[in-house]
Protein backbone atom coordinates (compact mmCIF):
# COMPACT_ATOMS: atom_id res chain seq x y z
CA UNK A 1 0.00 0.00 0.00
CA UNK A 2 1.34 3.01 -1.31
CA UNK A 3 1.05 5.80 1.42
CA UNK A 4 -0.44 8.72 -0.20
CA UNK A 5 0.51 12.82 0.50
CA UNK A 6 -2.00 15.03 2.60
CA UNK A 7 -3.90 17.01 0.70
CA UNK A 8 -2.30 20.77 0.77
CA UNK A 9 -5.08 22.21 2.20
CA UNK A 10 -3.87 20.52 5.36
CA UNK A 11 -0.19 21.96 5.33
CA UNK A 12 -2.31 25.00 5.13
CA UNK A 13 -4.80 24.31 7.98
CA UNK A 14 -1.08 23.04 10.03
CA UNK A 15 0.13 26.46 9.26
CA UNK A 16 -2.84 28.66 10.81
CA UNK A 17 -3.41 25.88 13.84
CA UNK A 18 0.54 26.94 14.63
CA UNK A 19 -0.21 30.58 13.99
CA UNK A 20 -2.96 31.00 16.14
CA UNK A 21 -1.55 29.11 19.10
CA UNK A 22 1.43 31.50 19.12
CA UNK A 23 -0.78 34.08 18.73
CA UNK A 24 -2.60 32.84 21.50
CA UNK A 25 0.07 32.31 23.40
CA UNK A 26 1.27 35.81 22.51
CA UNK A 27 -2.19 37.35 23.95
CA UNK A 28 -1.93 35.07 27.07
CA UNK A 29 1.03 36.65 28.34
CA UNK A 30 0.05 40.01 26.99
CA UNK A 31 -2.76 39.33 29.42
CA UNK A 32 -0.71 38.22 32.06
CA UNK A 33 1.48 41.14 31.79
CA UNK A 34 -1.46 43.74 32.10
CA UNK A 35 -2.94 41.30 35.19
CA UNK A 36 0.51 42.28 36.92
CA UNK A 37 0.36 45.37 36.13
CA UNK A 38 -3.21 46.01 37.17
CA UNK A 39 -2.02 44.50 40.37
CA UNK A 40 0.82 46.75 40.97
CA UNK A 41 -1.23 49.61 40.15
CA UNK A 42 -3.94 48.09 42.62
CA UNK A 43 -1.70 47.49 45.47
CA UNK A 44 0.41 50.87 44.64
CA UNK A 45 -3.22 52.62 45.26
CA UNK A 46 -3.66 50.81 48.24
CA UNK A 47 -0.45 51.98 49.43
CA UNK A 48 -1.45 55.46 48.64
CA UNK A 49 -5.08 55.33 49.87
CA UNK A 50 -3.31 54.35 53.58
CA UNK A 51 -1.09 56.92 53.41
CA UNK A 52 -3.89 59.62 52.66
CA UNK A 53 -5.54 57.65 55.33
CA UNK A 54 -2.74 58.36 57.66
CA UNK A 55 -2.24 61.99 56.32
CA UNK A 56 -5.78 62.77 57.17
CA UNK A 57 -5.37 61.40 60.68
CA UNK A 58 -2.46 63.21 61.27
CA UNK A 59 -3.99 66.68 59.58
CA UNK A 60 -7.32 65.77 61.38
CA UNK A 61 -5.13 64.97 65.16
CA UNK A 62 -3.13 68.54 64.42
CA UNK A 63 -6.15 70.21 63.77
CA UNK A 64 -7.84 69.16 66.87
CA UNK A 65 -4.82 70.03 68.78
CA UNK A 66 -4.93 73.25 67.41
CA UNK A 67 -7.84 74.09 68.24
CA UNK A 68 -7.44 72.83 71.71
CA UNK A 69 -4.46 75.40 71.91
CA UNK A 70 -7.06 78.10 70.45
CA UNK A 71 -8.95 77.34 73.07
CA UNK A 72 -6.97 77.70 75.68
CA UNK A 73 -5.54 80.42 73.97
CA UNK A 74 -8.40 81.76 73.89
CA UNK A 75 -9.44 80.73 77.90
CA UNK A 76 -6.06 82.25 79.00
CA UNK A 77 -6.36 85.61 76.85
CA UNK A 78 -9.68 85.99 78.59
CA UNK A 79 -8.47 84.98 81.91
CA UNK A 80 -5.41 87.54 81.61
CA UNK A 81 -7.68 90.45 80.49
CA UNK A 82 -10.11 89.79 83.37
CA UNK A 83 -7.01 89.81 86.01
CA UNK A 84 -4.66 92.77 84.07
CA UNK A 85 -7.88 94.82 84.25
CA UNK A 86 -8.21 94.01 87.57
CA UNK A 87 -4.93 94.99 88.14
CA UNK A 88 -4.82 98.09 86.21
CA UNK A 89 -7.83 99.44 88.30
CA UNK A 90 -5.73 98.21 91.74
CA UNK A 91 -2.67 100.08 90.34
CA UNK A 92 -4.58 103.27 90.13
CA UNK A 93 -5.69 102.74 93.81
CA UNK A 94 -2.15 103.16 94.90
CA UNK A 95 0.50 105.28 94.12
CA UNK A 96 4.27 105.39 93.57
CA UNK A 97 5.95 104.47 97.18
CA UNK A 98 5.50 108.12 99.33
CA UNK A 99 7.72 108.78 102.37
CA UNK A 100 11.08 110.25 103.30
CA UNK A 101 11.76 107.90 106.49
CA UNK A 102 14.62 105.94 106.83
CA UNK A 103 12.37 102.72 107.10
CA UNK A 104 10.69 103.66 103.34
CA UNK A 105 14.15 104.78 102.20
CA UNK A 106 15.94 101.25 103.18
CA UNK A 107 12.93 99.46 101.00
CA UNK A 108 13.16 101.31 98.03
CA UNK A 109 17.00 100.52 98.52
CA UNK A 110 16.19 96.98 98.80
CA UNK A 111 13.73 97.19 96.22
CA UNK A 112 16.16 98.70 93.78
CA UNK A 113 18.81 95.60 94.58
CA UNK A 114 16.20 92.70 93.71
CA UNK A 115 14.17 94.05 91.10
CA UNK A 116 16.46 93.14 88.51
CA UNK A 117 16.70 89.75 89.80
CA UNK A 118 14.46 86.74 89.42
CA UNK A 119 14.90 85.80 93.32
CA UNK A 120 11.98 85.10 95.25
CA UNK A 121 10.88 88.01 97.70
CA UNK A 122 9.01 87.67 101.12
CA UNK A 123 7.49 90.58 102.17
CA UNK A 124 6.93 91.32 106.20
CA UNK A 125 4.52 93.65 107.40
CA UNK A 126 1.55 94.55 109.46
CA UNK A 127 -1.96 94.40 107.71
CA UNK A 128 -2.30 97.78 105.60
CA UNK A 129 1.27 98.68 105.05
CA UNK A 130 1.52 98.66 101.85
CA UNK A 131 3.09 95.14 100.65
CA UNK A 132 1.49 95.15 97.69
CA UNK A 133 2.37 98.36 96.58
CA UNK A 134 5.85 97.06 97.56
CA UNK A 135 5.60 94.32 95.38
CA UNK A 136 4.05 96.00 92.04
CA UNK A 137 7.36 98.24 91.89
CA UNK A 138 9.31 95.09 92.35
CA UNK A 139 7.54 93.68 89.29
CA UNK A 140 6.89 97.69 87.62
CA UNK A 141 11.36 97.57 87.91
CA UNK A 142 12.42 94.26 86.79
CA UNK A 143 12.81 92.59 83.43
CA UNK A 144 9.88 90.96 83.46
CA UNK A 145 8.08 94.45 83.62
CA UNK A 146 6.06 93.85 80.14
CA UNK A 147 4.22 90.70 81.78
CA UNK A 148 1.67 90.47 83.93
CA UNK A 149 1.37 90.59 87.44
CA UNK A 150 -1.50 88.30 88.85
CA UNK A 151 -2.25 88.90 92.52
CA UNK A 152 -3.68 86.20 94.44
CA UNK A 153 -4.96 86.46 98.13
CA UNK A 154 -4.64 83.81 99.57
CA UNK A 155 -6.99 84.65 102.91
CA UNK A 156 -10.13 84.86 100.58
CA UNK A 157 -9.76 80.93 98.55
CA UNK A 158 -11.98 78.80 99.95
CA UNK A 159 -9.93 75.45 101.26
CA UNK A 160 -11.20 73.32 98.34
CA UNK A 161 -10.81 75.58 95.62
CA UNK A 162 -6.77 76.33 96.27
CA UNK A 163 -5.48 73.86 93.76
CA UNK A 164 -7.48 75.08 91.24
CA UNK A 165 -7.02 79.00 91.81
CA UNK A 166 -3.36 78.34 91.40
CA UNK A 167 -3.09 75.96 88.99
CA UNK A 168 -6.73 75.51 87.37
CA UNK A 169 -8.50 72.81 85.95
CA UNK A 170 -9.94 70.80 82.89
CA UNK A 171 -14.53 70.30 82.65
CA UNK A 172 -15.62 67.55 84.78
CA UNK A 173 -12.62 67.67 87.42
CA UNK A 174 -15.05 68.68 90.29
CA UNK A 175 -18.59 69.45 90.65
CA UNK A 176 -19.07 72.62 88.93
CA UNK A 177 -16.20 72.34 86.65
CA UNK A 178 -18.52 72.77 83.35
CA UNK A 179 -15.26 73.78 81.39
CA UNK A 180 -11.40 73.61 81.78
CA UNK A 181 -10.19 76.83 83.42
CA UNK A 182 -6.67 77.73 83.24
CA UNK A 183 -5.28 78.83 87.03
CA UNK A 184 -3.65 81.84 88.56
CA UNK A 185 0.39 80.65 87.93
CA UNK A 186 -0.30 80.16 83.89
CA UNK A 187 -1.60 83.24 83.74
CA UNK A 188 1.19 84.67 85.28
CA UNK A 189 3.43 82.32 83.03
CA UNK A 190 6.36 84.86 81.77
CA UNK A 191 5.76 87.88 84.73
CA UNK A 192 5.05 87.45 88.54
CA UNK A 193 2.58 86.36 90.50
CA UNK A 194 2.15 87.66 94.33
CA UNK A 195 0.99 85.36 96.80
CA UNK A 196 -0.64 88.00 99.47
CA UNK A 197 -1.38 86.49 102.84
CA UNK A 198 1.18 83.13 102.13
CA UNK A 199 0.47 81.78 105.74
CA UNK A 200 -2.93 81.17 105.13
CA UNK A 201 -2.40 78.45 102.43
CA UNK A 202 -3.06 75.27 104.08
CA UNK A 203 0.01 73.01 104.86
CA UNK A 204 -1.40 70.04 101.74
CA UNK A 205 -1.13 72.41 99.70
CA UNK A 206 2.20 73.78 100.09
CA UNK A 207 4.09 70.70 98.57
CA UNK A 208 2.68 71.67 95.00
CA UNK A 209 3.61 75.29 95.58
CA UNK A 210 6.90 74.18 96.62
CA UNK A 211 7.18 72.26 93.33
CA UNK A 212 6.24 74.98 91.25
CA UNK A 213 8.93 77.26 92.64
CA UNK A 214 11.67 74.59 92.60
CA UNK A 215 10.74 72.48 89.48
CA UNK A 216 8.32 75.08 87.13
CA UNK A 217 6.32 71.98 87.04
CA UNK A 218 2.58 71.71 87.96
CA UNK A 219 -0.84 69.38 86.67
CA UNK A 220 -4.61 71.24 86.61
CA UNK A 221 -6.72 69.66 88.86
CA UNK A 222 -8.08 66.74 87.19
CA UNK A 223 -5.04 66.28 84.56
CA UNK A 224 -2.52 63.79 83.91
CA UNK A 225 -0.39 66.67 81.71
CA UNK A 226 2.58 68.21 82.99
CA UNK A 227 2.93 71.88 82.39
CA UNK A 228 5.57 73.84 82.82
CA UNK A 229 5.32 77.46 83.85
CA UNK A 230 8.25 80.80 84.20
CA UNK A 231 7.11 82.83 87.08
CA UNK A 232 8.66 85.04 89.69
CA UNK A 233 7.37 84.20 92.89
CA UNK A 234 6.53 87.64 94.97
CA UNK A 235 5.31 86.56 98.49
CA UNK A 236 3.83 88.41 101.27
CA UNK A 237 2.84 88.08 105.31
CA UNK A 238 1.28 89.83 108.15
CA UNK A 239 2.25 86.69 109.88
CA UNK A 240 5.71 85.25 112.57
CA UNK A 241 6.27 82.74 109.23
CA UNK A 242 8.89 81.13 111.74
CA UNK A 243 6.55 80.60 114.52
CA UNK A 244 4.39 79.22 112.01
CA UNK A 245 7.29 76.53 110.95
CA UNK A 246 8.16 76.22 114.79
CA UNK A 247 4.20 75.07 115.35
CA UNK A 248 4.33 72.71 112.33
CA UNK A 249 1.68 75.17 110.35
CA UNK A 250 3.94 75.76 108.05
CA UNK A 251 6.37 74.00 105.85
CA UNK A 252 10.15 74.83 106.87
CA UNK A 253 11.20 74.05 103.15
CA UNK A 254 8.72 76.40 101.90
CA UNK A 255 9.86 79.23 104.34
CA UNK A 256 13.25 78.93 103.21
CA UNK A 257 12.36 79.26 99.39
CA UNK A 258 10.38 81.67 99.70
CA UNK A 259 12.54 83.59 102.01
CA UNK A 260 15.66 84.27 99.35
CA UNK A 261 15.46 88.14 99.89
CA UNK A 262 13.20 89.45 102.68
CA UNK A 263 11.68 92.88 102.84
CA UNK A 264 10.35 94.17 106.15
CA UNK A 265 7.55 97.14 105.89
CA UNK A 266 7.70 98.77 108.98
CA UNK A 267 3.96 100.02 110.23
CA UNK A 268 2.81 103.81 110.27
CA UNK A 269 3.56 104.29 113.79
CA UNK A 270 7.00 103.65 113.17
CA UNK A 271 7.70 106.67 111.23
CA UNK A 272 5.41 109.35 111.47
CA UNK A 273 7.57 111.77 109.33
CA UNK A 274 4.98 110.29 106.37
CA UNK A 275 2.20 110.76 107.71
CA UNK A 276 2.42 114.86 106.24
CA UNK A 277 3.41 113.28 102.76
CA UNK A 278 0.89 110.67 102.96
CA UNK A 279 -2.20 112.85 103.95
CA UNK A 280 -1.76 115.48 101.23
CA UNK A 281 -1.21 112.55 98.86
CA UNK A 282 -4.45 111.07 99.63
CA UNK A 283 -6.41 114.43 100.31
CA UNK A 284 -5.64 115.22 96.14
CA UNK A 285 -6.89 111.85 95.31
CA UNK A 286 -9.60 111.91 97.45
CA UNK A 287 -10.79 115.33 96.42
CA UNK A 288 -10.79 114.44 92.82
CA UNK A 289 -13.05 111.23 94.24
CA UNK A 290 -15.17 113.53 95.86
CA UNK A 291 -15.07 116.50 92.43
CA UNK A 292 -14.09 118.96 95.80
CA UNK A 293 -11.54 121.43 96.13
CA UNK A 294 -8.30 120.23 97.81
CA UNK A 295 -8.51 120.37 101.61
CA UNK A 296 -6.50 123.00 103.71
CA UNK A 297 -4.06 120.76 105.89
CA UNK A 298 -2.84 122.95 108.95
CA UNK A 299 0.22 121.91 111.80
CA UNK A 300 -2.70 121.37 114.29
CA UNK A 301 -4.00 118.43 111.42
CA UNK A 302 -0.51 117.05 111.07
CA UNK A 303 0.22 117.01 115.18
CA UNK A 304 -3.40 115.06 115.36
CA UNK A 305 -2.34 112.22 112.55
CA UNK A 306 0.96 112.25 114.21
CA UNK A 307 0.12 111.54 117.66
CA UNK A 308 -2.33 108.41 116.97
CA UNK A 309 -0.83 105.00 116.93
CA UNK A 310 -2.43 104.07 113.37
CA UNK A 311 -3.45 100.08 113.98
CA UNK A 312 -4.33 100.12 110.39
CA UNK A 313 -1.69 101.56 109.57
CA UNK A 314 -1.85 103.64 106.00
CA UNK A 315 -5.04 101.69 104.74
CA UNK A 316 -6.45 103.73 108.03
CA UNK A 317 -5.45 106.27 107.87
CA UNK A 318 -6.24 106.72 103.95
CA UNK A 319 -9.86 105.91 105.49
CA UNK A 320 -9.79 108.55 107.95
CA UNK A 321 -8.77 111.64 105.43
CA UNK A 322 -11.97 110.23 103.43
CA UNK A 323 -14.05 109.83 106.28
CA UNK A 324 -13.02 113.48 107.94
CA UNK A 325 -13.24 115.06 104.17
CA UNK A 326 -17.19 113.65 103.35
CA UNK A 327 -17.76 114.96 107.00
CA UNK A 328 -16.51 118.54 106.56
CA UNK A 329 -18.75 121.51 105.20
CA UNK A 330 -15.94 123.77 104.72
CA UNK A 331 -12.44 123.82 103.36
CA UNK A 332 -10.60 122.51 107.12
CA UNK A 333 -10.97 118.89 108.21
CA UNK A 334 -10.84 117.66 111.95
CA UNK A 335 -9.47 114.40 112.85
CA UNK A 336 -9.90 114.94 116.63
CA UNK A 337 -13.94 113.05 116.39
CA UNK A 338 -12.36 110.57 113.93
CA UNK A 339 -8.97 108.91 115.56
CA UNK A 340 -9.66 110.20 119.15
CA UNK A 341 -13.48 109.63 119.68
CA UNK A 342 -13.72 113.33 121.56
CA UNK A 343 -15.03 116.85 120.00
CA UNK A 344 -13.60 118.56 117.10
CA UNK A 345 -10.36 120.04 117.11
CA UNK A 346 -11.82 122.92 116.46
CA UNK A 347 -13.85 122.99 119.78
CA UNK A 348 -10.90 122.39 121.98
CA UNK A 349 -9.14 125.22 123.38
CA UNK A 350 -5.45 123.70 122.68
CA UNK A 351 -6.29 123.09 118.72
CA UNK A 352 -8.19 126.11 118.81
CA UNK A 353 -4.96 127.58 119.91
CA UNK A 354 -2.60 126.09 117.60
CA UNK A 355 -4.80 127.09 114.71
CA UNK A 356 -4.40 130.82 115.82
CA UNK A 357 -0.61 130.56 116.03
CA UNK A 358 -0.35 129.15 112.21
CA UNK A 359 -2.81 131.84 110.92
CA UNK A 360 0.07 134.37 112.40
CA UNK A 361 -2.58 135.51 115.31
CA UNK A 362 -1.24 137.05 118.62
CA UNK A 363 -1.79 134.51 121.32
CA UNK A 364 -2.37 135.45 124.64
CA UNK A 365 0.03 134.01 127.93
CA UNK A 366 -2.86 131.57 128.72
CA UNK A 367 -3.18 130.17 125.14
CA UNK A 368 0.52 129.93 124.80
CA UNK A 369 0.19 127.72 128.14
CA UNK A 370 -2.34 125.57 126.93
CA UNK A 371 -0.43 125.30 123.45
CA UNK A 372 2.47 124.33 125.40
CA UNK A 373 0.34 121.87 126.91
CA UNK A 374 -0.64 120.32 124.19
CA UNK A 375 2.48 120.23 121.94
CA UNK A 376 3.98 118.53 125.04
CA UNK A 377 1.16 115.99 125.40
CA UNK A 378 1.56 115.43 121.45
CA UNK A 379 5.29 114.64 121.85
CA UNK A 380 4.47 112.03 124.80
CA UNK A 381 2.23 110.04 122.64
CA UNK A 382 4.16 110.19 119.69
CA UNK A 383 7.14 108.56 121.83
CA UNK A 384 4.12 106.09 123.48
CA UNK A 385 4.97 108.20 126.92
CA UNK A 386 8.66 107.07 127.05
CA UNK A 387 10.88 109.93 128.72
CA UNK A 388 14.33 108.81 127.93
CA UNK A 389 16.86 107.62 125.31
CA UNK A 390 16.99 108.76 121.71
CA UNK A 391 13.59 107.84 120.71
CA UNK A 392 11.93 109.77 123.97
CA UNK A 393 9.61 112.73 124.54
CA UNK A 394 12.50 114.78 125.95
CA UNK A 395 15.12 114.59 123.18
CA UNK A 396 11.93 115.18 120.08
CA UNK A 397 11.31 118.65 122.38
CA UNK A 398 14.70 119.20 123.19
CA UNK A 399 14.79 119.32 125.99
CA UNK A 400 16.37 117.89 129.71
CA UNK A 401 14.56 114.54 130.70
CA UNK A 402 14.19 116.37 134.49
CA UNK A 403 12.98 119.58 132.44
CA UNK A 404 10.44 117.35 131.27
CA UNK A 405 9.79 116.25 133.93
CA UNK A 406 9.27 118.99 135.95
CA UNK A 407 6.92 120.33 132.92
CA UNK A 408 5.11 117.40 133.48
CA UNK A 409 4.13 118.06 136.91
CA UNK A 410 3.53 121.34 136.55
CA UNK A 411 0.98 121.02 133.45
CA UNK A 412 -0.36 118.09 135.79
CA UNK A 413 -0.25 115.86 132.70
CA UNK A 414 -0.40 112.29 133.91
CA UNK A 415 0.08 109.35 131.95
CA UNK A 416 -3.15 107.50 131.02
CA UNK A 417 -3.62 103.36 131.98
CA UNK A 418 -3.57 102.49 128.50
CA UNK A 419 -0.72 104.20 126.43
CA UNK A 420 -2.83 104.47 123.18
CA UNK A 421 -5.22 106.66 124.96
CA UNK A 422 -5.60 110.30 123.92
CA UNK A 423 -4.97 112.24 127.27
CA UNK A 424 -7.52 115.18 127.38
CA UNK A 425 -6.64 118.52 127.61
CA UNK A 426 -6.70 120.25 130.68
CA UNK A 427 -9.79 121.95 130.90
């Protein structure tokens, strides 16, 4: 059997089957290649839909912190312009420091050395001294001048609401809290804060402040956040701060840091050579109060201011110029009804007198007796009826102690039980 040729046609058919399977094949990887590529394109989107993913969490995490610091920002700014217009209407109150004693001229001395300092200051005084006026030219003289000074008193905090007066506190912290509330030291954060009245804080309290002046460090109330804060610590007392630490009321640590440079205001009594300055100072500003005409101030005034012992010391005695000034139907004030409890000066013989003798009247022997008198009895309770030494009655008449004395007994002038007493004149 004689094998016979395909036809052609089949070489042919051959020809395309071959053809199309390497076309095929062709397509197959074309396909392949685009699947990988669609892939990579796939997962390369993935890749960049997380990281717009993550760039919106991070844009949406910075905005909300932003707008937390707004805010507070925003809780601060109003905070500060509350306070600084506090303080603004307090530092119109008072005046520059007024005196020419040796006690005011050692603390402007003092003030002058530490003002340019950052040291902590611990100012000792009786109640109405001035300590905060002290303390404003402190701040009013050193570099941090352009900053605010936040008072805080710390007699008037309730007990429960110290931590967060000082250092504040975020909305839900206490009952009450219906918002976070930034505190007294972070508004003071670049200037000074006084602490008025630093024996009153209670003793739980004074590890935190203690931190705060050693470390800068402090948490609101209700907050796990550590802030730090730049503040000059001004500090002030009325009270024996080392009795206090001797009867365990008050921290000795504390005491110590906040006694780097101490500043001791002595009281009114102590130098009555301001009273004069003091009482025309506060007769202006008083008139201007009152839209009145300045008072007339006359020596028989003066010798009345001088010879009281001023408990409250110049807040008082401020008091007393207003109080004798809205009394007064004429241009003269009397003091005598005011700081003595007895008549008017006016209706007593001796101020009577002395009012003559400025006005350049002729006094008769018996008025220059009871003038006498009374100048002497003024000089006796200026020196709290001490006799003797440098600071007596004798030398600030100058005169003999025995001349004294003998004056004394002659003007039968007796010295009263109590030596704050007025002692009448002799009628």
């Amino acid at each position: 059997m004689v094998d016979t040729p395909p036809p052609p046609e089949i070489d042919l058919l051959t020809e395309k089957c071959q053809l199309l399977e390497s076309q095929c094949a062709a397509y197959v990887r074309s396909l392949e290649t685009a699947n990988q590529d669609l892939a990579a394109e796939v997962a390369r989107r993935k890749t960049a839909e997380a990281a717009i993913q993550k760039t919106n969490a991070d844009l949406e995490r910075l905005v909300a912190e932003r707008t937390r610091e707004i805010r507070l920002l925003k809780d601060r700014l109003h905070a500060e312009n509350v306070i600084l217009k506090q303080e603004l209407a307090d530092s119109q109150t008072y005046g520059a420091i007024i005196g020419e004693s040796q006690a005011i001229k050692a603390v402007v001395t003092q003030i002058a050395q530490v003002a340019p300092t950052d040291a902590t200051v611990l100012i000792h005084g009786e109640s109405g001294t001035g300590k905060e006026l002290v303390a404003r030219e402190i701040h009013k003289r050193s570099r941090r001048s352009d900053k605010p000074l936040i008072k805080v008193n710390c007699a008037t905090i309730p007990k429960d609401l110290y931590e967060s007066e000082f250092f504040g506190h975020i909305k839900g912290a206490f009952t009450g809290a219906v918002k976070d509330r930034i505190g007294r030291f972070e508004a003071a954060d670049g200037g000074t804060i006084f602490l008025d009245e630093v024996g009153e804080i209670p003793l739980d309290l004074q590890s935190k402040l203690l931190r705060v002046l050693q470390e800068g460090e402090y948490e609101r109330l209700g907050e796990d956040y550590t802030r730090k804060v730049n503040v000059r610590i001004i500090a002030a007392t009325n009270k024996d701060l080392p009795a206090e630490v001797n009867a365990r009321r008050f921290r000795d640590d504390l005491f110590y840091r906040l006694n780097v440079f101490p500043i001791q205001v002595a009281p009114l009594r102590q130098r009555p050579t301001d009273i004069p300055l003091l009482t025309r100072h506060f007769a202006g500003k008083i008139a201007k109060t009152l839209h009145r005409p300045c008072p007339r101030l006359t020596q028989a005034n003066i010798i009345d201011l001088q010879a009281y012992d001023w408990p409250g010391n110049v807040r008082e005695l401020e008091n007393a110029i207003e109080r004798a000034m809205i009394l007064s139907n004429t241009n003269d004030l009397h003091f005598a009804p005011i700081i003595g409890g007895g008549p008017p000066a006016s209706a007593t013989p001796a101020a009577a007198t002395q009012k003559t003798a400025i006005d350049g009247t002729v006094l008769s022997e018996t008025e220059l007796k009871q003038f006498e008198r009374h100048n002497t009895i003024n000089a006796l309770q200026r020196c709290r009826w001490k006799l003797y030494g440098h600071d007596g009655a004798a030398r600030l008449l100058g005169i003999k102690p025995t001349t004294l004395i003998e004056r004394m007994k002659r003007m039968r002038i007796i010295k009263p039980c109590n030596p704050g007493l007025r002692c009448p004149p002799k009628s």
